[in-house]
Protein backbone atom coordinates (compact mmCIF):
# COMPACT_ATOMS: atom_id res chain seq x y z
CA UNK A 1 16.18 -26.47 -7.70
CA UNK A 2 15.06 -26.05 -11.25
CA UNK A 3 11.91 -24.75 -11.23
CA UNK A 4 12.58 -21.02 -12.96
CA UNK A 5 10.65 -20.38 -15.79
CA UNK A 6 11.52 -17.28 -17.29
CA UNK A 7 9.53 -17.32 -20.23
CA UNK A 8 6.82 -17.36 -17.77
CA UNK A 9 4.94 -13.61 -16.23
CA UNK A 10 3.97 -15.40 -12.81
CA UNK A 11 2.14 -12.93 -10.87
CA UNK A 12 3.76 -12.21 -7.23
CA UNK A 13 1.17 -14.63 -5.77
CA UNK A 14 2.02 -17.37 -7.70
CA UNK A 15 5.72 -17.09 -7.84
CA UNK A 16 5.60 -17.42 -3.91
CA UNK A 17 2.96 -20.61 -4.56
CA UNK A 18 5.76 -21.85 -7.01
CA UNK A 19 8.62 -20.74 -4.53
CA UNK A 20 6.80 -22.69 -1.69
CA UNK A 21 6.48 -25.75 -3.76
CA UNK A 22 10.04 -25.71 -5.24
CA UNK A 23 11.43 -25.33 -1.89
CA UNK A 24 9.59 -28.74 -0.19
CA UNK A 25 10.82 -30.40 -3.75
CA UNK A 26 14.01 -30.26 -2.79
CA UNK A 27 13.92 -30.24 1.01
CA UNK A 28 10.59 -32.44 1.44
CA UNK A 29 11.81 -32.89 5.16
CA UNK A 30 10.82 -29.20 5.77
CA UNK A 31 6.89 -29.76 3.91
CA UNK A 32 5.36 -29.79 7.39
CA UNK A 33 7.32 -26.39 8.35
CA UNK A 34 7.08 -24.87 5.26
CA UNK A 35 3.17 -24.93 4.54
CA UNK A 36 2.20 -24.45 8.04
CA UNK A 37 3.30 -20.75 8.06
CA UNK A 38 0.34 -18.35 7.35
CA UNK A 39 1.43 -16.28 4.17
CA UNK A 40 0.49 -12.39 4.70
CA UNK A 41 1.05 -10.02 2.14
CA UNK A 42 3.77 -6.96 3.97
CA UNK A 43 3.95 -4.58 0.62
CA UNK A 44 6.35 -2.80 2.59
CA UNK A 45 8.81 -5.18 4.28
CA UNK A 46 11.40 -5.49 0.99
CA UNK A 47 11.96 -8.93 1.68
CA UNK A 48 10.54 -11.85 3.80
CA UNK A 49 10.62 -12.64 7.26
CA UNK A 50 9.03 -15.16 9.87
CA UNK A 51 7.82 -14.56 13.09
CA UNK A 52 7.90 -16.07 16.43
CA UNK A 53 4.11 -17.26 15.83
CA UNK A 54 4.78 -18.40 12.02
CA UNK A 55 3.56 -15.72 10.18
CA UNK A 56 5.42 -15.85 7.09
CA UNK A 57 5.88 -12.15 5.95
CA UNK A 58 6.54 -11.25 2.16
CA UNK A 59 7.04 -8.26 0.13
CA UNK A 60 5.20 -8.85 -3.34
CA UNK A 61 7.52 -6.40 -5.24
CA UNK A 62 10.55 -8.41 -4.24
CA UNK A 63 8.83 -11.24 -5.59
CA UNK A 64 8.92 -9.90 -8.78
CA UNK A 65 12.51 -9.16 -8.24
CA UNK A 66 13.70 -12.93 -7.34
CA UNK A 67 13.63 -16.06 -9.52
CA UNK A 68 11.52 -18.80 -8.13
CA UNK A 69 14.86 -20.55 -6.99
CA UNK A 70 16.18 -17.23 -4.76
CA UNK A 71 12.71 -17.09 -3.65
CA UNK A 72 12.93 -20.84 -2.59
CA UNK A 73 16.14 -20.26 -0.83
CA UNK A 74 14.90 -17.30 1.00
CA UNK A 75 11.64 -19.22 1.87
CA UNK A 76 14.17 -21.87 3.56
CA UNK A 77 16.09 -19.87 5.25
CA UNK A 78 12.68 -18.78 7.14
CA UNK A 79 11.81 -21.66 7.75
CA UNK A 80 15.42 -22.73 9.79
CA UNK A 81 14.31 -19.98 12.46
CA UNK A 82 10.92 -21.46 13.77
């Protein structure tokens, strides 16, 4: 995946728009998956997580942490446990 940007000051929302995106670039098998979770903000989580319902969880100050690409990865790895 080649999608970070560095130059770029993406706020946390859209670095998880771009993460989302990158992520069903190069796995478009998982689109489906992938958009279907409902996104809801979890300040204090520190990372992301899914739940049995597919409620995507995400911390926006680790999305500031991560590059678009480890945000991508993580994104997939939620995905793999619905």
């Amino acid at each position: 995946m080649a999608f970070d940007l560095p130059s770029l000051n993406l706020t946390p929302e859209l670095k998880f728009t771009a993460a989302r995106l990158a992520a069903t670039n190069k796995f478009p098998y998982l689109n489906i998956a992938m958009w279907a979770l409902v996104p809801r903000e979890s300040p204090t989580l520190n990372t992301v997580a899914v739940t049995a319902k597919g409620i995507l969880l995400w911390d926006p100050k680790v999305a500031e942490k991560w590059t678009i690409n480890q945000f991508a990865g993580a994104l997939v790895h939620e995905v793999m446990h619905i």
